[in-house]
PDB file of N, CA and C in Angstrom:
ATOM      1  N   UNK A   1       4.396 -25.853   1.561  1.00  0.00           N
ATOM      2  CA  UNK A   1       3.510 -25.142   2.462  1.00  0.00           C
ATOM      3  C   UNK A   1       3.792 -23.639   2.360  1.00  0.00           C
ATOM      4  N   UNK A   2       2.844 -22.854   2.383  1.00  0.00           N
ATOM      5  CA  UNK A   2       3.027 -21.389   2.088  1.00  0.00           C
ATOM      6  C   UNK A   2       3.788 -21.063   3.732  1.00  0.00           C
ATOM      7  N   UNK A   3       4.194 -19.473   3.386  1.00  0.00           N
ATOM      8  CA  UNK A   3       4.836 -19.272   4.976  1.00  0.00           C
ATOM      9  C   UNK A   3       4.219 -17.404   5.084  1.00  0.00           C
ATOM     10  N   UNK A   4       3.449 -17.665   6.345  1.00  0.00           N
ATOM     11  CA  UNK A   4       2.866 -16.224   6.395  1.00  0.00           C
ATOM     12  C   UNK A   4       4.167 -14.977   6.516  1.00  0.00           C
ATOM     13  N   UNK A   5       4.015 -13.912   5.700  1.00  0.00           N
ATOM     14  CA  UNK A   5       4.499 -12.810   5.396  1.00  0.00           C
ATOM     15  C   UNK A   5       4.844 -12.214   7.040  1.00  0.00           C
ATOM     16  N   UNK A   6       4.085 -12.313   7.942  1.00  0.00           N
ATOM     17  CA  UNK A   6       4.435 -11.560   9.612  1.00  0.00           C
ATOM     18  C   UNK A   6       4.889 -12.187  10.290  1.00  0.00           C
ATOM     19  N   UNK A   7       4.470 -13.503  10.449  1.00  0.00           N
ATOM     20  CA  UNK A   7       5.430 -14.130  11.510  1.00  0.00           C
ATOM     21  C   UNK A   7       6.206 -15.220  11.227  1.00  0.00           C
ATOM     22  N   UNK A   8       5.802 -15.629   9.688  1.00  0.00           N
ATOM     23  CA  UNK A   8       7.374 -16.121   8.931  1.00  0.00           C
ATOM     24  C   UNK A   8       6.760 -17.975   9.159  1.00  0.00           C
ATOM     25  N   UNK A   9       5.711 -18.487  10.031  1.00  0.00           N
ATOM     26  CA  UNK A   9       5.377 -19.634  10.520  1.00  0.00           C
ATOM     27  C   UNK A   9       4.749 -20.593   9.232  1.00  0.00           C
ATOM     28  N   UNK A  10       4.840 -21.695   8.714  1.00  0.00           N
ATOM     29  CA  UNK A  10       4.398 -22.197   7.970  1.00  0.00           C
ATOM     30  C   UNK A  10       2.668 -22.283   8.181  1.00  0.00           C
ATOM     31  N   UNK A  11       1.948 -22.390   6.985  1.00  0.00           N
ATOM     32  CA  UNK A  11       0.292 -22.522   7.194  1.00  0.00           C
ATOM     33  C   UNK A  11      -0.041 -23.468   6.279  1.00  0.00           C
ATOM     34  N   UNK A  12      -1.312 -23.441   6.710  1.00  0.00           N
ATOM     35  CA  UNK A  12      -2.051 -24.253   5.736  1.00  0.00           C
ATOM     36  C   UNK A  12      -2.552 -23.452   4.641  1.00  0.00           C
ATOM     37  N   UNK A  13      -3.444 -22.192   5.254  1.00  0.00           N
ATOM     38  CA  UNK A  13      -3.606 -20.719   3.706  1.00  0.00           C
ATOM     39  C   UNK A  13      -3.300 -19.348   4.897  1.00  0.00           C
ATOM     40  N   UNK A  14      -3.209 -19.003   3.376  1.00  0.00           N
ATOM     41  CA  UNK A  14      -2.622 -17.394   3.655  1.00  0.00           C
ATOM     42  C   UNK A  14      -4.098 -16.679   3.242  1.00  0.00           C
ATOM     43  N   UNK A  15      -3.959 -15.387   4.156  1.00  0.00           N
ATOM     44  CA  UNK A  15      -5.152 -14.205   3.806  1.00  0.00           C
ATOM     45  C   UNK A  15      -4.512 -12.930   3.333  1.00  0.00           C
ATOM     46  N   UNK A  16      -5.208 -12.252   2.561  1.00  0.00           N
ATOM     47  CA  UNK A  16      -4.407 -11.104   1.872  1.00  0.00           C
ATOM     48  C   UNK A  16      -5.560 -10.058   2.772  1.00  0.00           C
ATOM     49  N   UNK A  17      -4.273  -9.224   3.686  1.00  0.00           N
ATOM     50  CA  UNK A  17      -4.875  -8.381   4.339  1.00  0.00           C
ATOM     51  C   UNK A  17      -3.813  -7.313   4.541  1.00  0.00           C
ATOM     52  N   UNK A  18      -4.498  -5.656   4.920  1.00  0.00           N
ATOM     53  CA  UNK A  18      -3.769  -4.497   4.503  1.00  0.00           C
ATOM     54  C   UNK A  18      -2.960  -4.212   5.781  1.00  0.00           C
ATOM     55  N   UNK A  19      -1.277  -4.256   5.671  1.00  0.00           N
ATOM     56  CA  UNK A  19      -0.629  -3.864   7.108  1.00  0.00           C
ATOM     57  C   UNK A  19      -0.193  -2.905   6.787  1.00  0.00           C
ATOM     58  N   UNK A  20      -0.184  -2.038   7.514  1.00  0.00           N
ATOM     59  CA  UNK A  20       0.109  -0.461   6.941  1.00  0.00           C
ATOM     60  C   UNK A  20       0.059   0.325   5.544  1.00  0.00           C
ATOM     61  N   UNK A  21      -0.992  -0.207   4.948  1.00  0.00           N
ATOM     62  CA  UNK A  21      -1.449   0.083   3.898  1.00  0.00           C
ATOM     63  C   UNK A  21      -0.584  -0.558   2.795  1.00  0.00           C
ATOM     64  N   UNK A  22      -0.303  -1.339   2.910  1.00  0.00           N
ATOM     65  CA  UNK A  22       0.220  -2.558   1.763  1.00  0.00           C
ATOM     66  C   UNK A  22      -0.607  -3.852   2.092  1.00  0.00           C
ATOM     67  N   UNK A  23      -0.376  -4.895   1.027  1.00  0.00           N
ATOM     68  CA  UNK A  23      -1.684  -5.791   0.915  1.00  0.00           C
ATOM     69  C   UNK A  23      -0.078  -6.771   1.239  1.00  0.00           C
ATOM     70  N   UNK A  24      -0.359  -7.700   2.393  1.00  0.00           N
ATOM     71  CA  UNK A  24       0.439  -9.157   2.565  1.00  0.00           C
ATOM     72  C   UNK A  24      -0.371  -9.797   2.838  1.00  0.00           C
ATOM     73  N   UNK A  25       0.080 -11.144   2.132  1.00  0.00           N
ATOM     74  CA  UNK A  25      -0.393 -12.507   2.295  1.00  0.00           C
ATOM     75  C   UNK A  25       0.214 -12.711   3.561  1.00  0.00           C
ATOM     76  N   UNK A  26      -0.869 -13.235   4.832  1.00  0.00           N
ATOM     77  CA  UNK A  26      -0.740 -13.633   6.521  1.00  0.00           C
ATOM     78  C   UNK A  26      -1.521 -14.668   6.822  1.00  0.00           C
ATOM     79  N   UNK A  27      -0.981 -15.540   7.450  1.00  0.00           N
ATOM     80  CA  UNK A  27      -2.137 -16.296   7.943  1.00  0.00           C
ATOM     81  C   UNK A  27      -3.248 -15.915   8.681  1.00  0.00           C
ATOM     82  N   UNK A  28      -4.497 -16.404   9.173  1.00  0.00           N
ATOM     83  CA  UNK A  28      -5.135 -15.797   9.452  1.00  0.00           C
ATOM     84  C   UNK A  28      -5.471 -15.666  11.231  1.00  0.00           C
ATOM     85  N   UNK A  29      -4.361 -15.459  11.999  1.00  0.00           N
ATOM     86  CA  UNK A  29      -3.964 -15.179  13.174  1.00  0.00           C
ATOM     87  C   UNK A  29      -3.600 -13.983  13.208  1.00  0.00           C
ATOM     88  N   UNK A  30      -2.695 -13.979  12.269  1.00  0.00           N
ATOM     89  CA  UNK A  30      -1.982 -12.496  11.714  1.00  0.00           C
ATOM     90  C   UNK A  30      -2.895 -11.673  11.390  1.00  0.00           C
ATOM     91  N   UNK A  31      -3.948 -12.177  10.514  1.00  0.00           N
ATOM     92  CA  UNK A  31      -4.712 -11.296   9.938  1.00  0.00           C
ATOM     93  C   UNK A  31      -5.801 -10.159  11.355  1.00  0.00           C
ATOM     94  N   UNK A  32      -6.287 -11.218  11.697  1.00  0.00           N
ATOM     95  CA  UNK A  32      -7.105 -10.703  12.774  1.00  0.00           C
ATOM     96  C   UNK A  32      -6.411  -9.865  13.855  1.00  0.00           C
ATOM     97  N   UNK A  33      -5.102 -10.037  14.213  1.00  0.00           N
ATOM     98  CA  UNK A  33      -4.584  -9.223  15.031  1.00  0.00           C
ATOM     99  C   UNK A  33      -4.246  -8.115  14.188  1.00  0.00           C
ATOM    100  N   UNK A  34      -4.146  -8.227  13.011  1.00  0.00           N
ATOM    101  CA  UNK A  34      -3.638  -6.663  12.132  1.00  0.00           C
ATOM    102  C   UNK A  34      -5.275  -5.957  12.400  1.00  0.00           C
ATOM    103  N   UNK A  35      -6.445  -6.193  11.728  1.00  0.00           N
ATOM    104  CA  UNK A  35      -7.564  -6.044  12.133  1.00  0.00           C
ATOM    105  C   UNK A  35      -7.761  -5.172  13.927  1.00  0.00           C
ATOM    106  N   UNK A  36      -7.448  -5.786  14.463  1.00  0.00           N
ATOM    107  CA  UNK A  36      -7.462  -5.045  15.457  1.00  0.00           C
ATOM    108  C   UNK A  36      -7.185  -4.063  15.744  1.00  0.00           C
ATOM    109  N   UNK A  37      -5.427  -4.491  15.546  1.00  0.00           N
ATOM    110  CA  UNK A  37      -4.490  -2.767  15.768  1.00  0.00           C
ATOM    111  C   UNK A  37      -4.797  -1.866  15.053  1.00  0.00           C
ATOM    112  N   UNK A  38      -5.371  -1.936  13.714  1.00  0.00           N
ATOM    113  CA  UNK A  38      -5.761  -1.148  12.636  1.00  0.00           C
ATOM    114  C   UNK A  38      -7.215  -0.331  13.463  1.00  0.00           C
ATOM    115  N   UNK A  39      -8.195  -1.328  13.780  1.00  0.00           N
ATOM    116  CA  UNK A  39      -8.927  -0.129  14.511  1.00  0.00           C
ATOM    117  C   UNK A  39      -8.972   0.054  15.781  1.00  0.00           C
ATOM    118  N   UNK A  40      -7.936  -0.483  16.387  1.00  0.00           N
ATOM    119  CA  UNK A  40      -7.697   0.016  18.274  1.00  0.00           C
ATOM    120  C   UNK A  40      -6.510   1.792  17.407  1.00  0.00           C
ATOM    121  N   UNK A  41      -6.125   1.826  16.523  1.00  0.00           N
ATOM    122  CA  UNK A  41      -5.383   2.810  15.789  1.00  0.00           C
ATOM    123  C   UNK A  41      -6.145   4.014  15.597  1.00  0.00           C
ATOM    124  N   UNK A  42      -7.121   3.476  14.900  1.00  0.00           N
ATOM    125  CA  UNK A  42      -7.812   4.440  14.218  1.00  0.00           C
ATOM    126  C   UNK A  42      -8.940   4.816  15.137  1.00  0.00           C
ATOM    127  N   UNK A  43      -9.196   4.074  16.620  1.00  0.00           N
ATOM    128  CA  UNK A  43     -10.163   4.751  17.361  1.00  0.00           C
ATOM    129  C   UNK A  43      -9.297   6.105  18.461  1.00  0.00           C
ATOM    130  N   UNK A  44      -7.862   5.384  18.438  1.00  0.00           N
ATOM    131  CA  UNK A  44      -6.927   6.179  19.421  1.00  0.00           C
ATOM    132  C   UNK A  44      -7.044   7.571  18.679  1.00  0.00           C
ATOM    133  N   UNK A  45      -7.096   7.609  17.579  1.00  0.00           N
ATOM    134  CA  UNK A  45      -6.600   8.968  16.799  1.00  0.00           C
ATOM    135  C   UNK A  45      -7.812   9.716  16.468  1.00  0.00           C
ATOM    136  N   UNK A  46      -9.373   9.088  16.740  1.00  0.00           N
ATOM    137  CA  UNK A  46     -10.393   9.815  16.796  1.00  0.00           C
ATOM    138  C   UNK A  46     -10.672  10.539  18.080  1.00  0.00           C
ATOM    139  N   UNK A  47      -9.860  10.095  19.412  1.00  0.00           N
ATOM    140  CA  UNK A  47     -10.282  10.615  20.599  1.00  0.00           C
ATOM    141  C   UNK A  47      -9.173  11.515  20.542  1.00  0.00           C
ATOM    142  N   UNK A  48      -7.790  11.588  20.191  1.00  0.00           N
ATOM    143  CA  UNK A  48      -7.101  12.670  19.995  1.00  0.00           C
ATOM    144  C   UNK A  48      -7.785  14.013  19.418  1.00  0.00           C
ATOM    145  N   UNK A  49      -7.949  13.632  17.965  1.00  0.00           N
ATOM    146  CA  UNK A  49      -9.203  14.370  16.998  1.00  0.00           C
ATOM    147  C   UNK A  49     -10.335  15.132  18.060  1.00  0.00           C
ATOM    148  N   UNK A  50     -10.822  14.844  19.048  1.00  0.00           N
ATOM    149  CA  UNK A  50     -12.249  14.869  19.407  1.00  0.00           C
ATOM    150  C   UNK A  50     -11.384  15.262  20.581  1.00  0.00           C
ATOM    151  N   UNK A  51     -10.428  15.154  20.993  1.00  0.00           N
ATOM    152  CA  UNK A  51      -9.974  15.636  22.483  1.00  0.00           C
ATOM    153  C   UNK A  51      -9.520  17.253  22.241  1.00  0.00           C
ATOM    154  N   UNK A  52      -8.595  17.480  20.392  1.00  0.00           N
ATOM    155  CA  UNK A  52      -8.039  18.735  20.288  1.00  0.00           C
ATOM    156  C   UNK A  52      -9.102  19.401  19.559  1.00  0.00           C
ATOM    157  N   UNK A  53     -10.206  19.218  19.316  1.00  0.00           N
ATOM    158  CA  UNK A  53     -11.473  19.623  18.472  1.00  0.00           C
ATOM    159  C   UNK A  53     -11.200  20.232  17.033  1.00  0.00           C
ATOM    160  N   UNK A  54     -10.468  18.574  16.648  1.00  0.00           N
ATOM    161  CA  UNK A  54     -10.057  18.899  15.376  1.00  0.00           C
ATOM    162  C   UNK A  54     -11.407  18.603  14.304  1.00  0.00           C
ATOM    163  N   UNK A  55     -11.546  19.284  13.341  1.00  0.00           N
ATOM    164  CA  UNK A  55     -12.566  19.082  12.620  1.00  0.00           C
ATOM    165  C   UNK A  55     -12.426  19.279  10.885  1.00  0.00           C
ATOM    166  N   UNK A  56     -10.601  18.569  11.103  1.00  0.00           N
ATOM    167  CA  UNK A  56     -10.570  18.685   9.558  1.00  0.00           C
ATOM    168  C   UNK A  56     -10.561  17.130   8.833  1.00  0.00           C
ATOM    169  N   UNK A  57     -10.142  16.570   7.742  1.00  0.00           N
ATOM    170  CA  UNK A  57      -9.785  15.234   7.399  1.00  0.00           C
ATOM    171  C   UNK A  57      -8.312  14.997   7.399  1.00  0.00           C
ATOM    172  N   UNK A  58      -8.757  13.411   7.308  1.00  0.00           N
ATOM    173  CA  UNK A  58      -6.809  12.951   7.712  1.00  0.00           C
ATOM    174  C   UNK A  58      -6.285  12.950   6.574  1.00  0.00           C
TER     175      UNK A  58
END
């Protein structure tokens, strides 16, 4: 049985998805919660952006 890369738990399949910009094989519990934080992340750092009226690229 494969064993997901994040929380180490045996699966049935693994998904290849990007956690901090590296590609791991996760099951797909893992996956969707990386999904999230990735854009609950990237919306936090647009209202920073938009709060200091930044208007350059990241």
């Amino acid at each position: 049985m494969p064993v997901c890369k994040s929380c180490g738990e045996d699966v049935d399949e693994l998904v290849s998805a990007s956690v901090n910009g590296k590609t791991k094989k996760v099951c797909s519990d893992c996956a969707e919660r990386v999904v999230e934080e990735e854009a609950l992340g990237q919306e936090s750092e647009a209202v920073v952006q938009r709060m200091m009226d930044f208007k350059g690229r990241r």
